[in-house]
N, C-alpha and C. Protein backbone atom coordinates (compact mmCIF):
# COMPACT_ATOMS: atom_id res chain seq x y z
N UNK A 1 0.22 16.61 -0.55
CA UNK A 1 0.47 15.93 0.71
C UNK A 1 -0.22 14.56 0.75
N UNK A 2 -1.09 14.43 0.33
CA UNK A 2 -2.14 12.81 0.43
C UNK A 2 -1.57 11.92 -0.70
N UNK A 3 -1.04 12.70 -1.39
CA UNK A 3 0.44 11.74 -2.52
C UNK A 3 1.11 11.01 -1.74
N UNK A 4 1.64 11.92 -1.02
CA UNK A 4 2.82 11.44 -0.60
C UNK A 4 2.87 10.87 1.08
N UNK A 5 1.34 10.87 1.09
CA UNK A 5 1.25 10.08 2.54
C UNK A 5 0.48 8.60 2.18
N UNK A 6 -0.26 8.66 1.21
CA UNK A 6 -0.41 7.37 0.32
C UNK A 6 0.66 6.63 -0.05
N UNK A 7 1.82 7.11 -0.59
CA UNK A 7 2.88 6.12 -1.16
C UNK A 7 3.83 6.32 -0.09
N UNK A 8 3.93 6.62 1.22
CA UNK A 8 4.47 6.30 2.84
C UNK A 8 3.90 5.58 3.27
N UNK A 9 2.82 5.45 3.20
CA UNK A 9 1.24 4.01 3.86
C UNK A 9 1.78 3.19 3.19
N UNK A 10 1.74 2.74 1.71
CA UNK A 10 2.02 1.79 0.85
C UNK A 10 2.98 1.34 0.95
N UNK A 11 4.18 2.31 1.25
CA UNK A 11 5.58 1.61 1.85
C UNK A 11 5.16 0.93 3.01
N UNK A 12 5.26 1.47 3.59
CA UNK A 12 4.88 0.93 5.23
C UNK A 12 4.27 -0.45 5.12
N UNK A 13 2.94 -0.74 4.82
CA UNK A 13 2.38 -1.64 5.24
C UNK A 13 2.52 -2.74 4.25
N UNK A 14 3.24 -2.59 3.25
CA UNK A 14 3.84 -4.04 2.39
C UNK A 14 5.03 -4.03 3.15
N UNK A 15 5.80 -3.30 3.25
CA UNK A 15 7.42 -3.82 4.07
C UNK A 15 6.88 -4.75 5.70
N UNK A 16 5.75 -4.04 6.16
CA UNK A 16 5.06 -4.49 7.28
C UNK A 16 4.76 -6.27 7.16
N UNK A 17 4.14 -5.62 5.96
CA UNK A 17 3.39 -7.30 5.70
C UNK A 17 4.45 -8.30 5.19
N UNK A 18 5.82 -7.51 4.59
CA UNK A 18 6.83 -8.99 4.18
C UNK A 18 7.41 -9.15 5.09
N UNK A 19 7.81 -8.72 6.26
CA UNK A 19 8.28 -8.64 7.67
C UNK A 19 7.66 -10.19 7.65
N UNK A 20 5.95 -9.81 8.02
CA UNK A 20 5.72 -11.15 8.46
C UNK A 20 5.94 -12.52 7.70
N UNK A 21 5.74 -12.77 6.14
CA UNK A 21 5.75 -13.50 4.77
C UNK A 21 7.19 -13.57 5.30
N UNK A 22 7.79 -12.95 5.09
CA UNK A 22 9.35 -13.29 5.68
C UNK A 22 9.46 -14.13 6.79
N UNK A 23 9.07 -14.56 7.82
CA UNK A 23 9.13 -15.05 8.74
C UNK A 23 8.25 -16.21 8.93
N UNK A 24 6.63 -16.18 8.46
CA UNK A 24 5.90 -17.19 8.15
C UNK A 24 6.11 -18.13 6.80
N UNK A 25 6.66 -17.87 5.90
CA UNK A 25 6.38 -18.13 4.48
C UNK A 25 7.90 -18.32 4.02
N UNK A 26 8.99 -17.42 4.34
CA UNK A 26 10.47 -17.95 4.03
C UNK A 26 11.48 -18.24 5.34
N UNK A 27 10.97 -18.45 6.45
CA UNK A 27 11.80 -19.71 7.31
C UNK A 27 12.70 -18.42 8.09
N UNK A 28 12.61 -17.10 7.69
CA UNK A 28 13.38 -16.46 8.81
C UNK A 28 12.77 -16.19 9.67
N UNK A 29 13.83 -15.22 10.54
CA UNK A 29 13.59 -15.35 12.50
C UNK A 29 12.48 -14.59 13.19
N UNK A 30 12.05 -14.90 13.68
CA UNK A 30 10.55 -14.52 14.18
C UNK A 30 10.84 -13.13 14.40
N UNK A 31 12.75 -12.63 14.89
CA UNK A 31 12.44 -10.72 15.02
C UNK A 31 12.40 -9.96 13.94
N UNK A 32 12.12 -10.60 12.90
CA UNK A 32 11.36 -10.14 11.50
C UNK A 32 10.36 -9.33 11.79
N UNK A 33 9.50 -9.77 13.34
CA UNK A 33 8.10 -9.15 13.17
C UNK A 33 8.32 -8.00 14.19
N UNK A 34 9.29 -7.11 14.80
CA UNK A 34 9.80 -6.39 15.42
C UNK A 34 9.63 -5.29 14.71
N UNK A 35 10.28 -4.82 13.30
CA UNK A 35 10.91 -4.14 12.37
C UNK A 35 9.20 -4.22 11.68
N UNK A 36 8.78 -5.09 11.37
CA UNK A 36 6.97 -5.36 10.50
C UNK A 36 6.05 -4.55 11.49
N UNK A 37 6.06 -4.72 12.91
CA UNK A 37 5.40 -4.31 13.96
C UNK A 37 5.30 -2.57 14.07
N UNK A 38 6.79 -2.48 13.90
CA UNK A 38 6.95 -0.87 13.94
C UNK A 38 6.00 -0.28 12.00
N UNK A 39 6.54 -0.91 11.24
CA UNK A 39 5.81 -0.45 10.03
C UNK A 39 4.87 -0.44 9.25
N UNK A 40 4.12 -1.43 10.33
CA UNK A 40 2.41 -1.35 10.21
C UNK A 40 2.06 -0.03 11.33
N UNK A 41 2.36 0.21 12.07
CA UNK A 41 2.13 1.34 13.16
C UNK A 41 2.34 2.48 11.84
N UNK A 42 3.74 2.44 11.44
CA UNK A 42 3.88 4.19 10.91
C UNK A 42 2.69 3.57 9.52
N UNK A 43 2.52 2.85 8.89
CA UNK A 43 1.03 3.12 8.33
C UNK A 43 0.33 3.51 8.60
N UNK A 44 -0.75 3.10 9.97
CA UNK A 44 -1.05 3.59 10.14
C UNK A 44 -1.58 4.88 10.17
N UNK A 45 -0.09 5.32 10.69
CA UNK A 45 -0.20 6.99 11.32
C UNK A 45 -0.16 7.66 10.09
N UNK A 46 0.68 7.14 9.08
CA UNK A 46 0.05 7.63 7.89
C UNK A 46 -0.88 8.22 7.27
N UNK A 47 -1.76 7.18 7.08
CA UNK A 47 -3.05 7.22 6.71
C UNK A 47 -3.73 8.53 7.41
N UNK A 48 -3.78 8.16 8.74
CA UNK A 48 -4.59 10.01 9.71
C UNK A 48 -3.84 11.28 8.79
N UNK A 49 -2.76 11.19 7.91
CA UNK A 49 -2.80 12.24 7.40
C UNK A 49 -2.93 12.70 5.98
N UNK A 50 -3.57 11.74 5.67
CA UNK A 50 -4.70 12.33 4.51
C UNK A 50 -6.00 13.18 4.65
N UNK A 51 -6.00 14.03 4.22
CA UNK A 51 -7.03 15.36 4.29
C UNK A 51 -8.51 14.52 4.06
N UNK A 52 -9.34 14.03 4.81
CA UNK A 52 -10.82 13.67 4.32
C UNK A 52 -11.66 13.27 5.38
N UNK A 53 -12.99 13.85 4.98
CA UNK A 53 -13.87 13.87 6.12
C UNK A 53 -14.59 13.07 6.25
N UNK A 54 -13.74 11.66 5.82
CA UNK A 54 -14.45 10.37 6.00
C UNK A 54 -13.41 9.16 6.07
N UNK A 55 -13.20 8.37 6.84
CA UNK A 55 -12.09 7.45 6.77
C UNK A 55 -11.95 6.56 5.79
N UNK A 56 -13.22 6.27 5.87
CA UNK A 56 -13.86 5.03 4.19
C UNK A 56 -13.70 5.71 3.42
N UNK A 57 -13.69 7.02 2.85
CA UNK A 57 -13.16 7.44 1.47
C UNK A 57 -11.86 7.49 1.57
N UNK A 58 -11.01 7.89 2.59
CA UNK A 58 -9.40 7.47 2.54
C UNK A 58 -8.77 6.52 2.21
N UNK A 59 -9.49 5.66 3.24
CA UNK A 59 -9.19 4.08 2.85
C UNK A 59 -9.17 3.13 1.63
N UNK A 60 -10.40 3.79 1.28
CA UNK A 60 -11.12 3.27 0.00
C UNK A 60 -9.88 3.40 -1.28
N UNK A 61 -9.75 4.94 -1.27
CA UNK A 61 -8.64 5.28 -2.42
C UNK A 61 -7.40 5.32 -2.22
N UNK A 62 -7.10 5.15 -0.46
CA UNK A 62 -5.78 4.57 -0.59
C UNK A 62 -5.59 2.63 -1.21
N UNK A 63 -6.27 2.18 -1.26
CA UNK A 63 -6.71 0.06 -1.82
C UNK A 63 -5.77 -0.04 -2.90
N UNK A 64 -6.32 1.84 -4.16
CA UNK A 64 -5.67 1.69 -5.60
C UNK A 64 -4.05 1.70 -5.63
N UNK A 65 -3.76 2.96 -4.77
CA UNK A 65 -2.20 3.45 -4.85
C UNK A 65 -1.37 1.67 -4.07
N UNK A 66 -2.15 0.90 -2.95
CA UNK A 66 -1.44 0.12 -1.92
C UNK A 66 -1.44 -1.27 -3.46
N UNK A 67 -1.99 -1.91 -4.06
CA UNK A 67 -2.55 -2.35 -5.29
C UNK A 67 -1.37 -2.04 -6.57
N UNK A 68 -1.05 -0.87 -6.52
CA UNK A 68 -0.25 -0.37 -7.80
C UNK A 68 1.34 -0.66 -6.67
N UNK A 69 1.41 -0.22 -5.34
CA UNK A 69 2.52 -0.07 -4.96
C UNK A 69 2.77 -1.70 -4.69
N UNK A 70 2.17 -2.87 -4.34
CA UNK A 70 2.35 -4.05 -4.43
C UNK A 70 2.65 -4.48 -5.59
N UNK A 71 2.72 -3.82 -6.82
CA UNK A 71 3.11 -4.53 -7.66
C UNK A 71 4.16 -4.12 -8.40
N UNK A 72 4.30 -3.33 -7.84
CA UNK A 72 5.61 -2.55 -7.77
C UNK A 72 6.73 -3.14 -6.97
N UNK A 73 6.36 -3.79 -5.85
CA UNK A 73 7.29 -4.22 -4.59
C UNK A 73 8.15 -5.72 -5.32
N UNK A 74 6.71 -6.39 -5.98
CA UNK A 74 6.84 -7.46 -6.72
C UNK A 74 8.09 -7.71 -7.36
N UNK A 75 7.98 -6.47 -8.32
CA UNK A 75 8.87 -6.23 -9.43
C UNK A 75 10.62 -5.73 -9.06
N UNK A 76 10.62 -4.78 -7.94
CA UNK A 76 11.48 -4.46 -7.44
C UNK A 76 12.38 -5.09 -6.28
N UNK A 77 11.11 -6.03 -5.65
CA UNK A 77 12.10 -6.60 -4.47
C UNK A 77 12.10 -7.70 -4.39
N UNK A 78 10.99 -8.46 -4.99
CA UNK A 78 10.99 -9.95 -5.37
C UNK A 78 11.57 -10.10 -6.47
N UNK A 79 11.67 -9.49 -7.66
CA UNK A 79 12.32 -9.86 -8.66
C UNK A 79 11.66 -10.37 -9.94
N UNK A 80 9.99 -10.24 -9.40
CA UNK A 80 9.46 -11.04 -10.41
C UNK A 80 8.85 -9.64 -11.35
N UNK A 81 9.05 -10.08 -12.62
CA UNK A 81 8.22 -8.70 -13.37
C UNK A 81 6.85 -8.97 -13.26
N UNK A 82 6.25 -7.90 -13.49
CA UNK A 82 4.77 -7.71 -13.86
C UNK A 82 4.46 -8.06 -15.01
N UNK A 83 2.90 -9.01 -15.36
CA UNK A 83 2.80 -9.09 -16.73
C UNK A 83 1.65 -7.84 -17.13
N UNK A 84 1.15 -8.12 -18.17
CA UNK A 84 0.22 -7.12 -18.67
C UNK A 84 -0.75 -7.37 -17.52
N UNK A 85 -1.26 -8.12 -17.31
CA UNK A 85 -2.93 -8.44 -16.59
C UNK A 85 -2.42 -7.31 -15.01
N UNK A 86 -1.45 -7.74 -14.81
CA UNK A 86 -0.62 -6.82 -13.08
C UNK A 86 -1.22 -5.39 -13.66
N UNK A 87 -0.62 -4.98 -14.70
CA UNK A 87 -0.37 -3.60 -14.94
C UNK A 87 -1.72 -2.85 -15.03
N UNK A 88 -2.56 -3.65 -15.70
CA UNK A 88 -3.43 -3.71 -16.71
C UNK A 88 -4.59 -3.65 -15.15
N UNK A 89 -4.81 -4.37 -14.00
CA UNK A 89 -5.62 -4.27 -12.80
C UNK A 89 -5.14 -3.51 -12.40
N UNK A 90 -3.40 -2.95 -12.22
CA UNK A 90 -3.04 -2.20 -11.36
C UNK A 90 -3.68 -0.09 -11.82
N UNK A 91 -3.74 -0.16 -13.29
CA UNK A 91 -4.10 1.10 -13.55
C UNK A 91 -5.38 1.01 -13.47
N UNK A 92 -5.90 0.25 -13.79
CA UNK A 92 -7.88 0.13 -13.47
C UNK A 92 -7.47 0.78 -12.05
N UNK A 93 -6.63 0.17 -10.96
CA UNK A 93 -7.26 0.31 -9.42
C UNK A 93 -6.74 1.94 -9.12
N UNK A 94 -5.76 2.46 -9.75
CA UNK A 94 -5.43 4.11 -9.68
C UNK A 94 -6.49 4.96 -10.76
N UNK A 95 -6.69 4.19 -11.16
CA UNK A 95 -8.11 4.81 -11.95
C UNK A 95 -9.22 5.46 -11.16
N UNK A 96 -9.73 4.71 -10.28
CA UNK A 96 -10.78 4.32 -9.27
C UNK A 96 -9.84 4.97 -8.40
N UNK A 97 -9.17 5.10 -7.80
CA UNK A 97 -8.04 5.91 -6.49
C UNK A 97 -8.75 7.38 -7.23
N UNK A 98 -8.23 7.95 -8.29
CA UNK A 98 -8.60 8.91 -8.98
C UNK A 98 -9.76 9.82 -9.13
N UNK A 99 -11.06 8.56 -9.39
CA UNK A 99 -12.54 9.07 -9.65
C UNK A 99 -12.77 9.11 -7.61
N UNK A 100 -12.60 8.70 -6.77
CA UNK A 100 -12.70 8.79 -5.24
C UNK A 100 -12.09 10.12 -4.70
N UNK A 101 -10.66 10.22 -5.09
CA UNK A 101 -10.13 11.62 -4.82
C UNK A 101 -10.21 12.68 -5.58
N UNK A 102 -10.91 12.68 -7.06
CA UNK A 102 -10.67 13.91 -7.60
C UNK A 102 -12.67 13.76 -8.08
N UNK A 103 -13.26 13.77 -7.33
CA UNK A 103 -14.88 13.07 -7.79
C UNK A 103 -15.36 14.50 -7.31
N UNK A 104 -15.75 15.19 -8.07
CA UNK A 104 -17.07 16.39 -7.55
C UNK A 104 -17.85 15.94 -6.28
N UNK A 105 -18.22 16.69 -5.07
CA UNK A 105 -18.69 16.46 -3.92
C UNK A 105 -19.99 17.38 -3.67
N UNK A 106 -20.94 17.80 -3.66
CA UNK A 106 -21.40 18.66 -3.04
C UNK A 106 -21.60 19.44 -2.00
């Protein structure tokens, strides 16, 4: 479940954030931020449903998956590929997502 509410957050809040880049940055219509408005919210709400008894560790290891899924967005919706160095930070940062969510606790 925290899979798959991580890569719903990650949707969410890059489509959120090109909403706005769309509207600030490529010249379209300000109700760009209507449709961005609503999909920073369901981030949000997202996020509350990851299992952890700390928000900063949610947050924290959701950075890697939002990091890997931006460069993903890159590749898929901008058009631009990833070079090695993208790929190459992007698995370092699911690395670290990894040692946060799967880390022995006492």
């Amino acid at each position: 479940m925290t899979l798959l509410a991580y890569a719903g957050a990650a949707l969410a809040e890059i489509a959120g954030c090109f909403a706005f880049w769309s509207w600030l940055r490529l010249g379209r219509s300000p109700l760009w931020m209507l449709p961005g408005l609503a999909s920073l919210v369901l981030f949000a709400f997202l996020l509350t449903l990851v299992d952890s008894p700390a928000a900063g560790r949610a947050f924290a290891a959701y950075g890697g998956v939002y990091i890997a899924a931006s460069i993903l967005w890159m590749w898929l919706t901008e058009g631009q590929r990833p070079d090695r160095w993208d790929l190459t930070g992007g698995a370092v940062c699911l690395v670290g997502t990894a040692i946060i969510l799967l880390g022995r606790r006492p």
